[in-house]
Protein backbone atom coordinates (compact mmCIF):
# COMPACT_ATOMS: atom_id res chain seq x y z
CA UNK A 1 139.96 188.64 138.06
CA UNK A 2 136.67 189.49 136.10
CA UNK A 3 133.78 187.21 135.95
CA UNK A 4 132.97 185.57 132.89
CA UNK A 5 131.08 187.10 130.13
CA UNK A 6 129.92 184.38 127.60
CA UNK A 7 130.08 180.90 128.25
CA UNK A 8 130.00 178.16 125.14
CA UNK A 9 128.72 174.52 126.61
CA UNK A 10 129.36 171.56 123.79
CA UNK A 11 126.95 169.07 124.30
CA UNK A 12 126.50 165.66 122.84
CA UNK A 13 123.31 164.76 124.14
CA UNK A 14 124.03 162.03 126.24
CA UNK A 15 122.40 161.07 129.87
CA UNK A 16 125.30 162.98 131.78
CA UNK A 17 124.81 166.39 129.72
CA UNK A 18 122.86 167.79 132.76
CA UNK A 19 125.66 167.84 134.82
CA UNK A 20 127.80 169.80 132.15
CA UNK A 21 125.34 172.40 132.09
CA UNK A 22 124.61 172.78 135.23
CA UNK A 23 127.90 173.16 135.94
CA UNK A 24 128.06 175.72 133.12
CA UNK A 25 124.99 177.74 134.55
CA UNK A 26 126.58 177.94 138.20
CA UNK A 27 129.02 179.54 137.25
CA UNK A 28 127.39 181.82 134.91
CA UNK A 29 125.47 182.72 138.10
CA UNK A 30 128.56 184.56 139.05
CA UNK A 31 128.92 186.89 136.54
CA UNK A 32 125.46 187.26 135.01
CA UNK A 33 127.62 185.18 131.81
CA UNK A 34 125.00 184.96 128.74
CA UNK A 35 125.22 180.85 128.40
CA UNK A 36 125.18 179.07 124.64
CA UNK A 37 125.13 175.96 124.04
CA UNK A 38 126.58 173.81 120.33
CA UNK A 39 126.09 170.60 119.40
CA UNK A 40 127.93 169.47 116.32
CA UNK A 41 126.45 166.61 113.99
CA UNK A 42 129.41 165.08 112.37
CA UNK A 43 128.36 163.91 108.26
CA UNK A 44 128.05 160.64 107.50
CA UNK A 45 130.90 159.59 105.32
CA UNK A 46 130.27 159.80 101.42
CA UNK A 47 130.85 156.93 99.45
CA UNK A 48 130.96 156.88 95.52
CA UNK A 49 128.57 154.94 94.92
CA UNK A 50 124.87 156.26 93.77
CA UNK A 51 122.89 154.68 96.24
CA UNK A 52 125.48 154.85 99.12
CA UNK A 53 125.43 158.66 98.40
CA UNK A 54 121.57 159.12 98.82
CA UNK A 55 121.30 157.15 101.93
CA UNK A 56 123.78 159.56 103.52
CA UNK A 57 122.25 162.14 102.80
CA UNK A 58 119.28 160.87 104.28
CA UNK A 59 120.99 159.98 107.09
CA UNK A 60 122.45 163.34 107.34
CA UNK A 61 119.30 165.19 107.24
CA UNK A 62 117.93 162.67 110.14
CA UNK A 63 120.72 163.35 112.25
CA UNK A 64 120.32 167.29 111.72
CA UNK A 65 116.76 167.00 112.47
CA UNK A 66 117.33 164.69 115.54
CA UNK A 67 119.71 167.29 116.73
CA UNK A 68 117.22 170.22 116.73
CA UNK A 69 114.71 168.13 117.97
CA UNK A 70 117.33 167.53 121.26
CA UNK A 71 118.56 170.59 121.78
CA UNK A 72 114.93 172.16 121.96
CA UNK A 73 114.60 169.87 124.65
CA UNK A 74 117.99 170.81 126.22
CA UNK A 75 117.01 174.29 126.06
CA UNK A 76 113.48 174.29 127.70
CA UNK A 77 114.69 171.89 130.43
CA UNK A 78 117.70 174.80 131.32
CA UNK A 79 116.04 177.64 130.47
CA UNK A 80 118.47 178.74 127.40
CA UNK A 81 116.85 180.89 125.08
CA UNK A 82 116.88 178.98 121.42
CA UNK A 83 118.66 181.91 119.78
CA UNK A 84 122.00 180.95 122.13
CA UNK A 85 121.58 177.75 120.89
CA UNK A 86 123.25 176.25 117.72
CA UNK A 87 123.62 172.83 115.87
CA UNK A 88 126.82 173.01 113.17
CA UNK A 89 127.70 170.28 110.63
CA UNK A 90 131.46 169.79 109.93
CA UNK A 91 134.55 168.62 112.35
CA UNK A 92 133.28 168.82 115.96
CA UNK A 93 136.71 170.90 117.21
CA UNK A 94 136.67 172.83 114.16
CA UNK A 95 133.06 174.11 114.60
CA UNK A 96 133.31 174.56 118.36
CA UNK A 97 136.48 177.03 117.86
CA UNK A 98 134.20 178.77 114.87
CA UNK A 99 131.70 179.39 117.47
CA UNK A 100 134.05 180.42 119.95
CA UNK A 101 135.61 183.02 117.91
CA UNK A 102 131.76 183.87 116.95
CA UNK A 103 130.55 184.37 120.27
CA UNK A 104 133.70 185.62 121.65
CA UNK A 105 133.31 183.50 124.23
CA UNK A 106 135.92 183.21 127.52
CA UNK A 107 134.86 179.79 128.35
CA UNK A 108 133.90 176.43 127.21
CA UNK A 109 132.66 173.52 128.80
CA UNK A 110 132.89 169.98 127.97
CA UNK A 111 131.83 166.73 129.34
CA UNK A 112 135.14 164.44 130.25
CA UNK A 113 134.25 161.15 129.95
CA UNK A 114 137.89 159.46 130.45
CA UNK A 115 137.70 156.13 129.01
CA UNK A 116 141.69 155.49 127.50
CA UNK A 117 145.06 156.45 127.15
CA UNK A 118 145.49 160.03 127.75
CA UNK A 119 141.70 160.46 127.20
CA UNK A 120 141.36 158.87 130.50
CA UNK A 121 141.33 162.25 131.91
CA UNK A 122 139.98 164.26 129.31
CA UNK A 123 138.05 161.83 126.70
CA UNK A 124 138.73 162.44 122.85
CA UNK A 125 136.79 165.63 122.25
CA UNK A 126 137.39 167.35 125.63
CA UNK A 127 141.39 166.68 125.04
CA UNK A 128 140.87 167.81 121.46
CA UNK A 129 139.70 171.61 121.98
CA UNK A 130 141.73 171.91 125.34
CA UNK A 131 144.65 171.78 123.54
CA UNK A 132 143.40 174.44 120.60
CA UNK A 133 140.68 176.36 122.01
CA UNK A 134 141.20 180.23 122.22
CA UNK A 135 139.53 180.92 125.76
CA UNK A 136 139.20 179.09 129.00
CA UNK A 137 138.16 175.37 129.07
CA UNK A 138 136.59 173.75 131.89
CA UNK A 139 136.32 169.91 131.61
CA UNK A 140 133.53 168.39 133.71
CA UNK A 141 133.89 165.08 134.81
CA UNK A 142 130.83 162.76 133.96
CA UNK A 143 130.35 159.15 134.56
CA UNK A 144 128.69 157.24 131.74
């Protein structure tokens, strides 16, 4: 069995991320696996109406800029270089399997928060791009 090569981390930015990565950069350790991470900022919903519109789009550049401002952050703490590290706009499985196929990566690693139903093990997200995602996924468990 060969080591991995490139591992993809989604992160969402909240208090438990650290153990995700960290996760994700032991076992890069074993390999010498180049680490990414993604964050995807899902749009705000457009309404119809004039003034509905502009405030999302307001609210859409805020969240993009939030998101850059966070993953800088993630990425100095962890020591991933910026260029391995990207923010996409759109459907969070959609973009994570674009970046997958992108980076030809063999594994990805989510956070599992387990909260309901079948997402007890897996959480929405997690259970989402398990079931679709071309490589490996490893599904850390977090507590919120």
């Amino acid at each position: 069995m060969e080591a991995y090569q490139q591992i993809l981390v989604a992160v969402d930015f909240n208090s438990s991320i650290a153990t995700v990565i960290q996760r994700a950069q032991f076992i890069a350790g074993f390999g010498a696996a180049k680490l990414s991470l993604v964050h995807v900022v899902e749009p705000a919903p457009v309404d119809f109406l004039d003034q509905t519109m502009l405030v999302n789009m307001n609210l859409d550049e805020v969240l993009l800029k939030t998101a850059r401002q966070q993953m800088q952050t993630l990425a100095e703490k962890y020591g991933v270089d910026s260029a391995d590290c990207y923010i996409e706009v759109g459907s969070v499985k959609a973009e994570i399997f674009k970046q997958i196929e992108s980076l030809a990566a063999d594994l990805l690693v989510v956070g599992s928060h387990g909260r309901h139903g079948f997402a007890l093990l897996l959480g929405s997200t997690a259970n989402a791009v398990l079931h679709g995602a071309s490589c490996d996924v490893l599904a850390v468990r977090v507590n919120d």
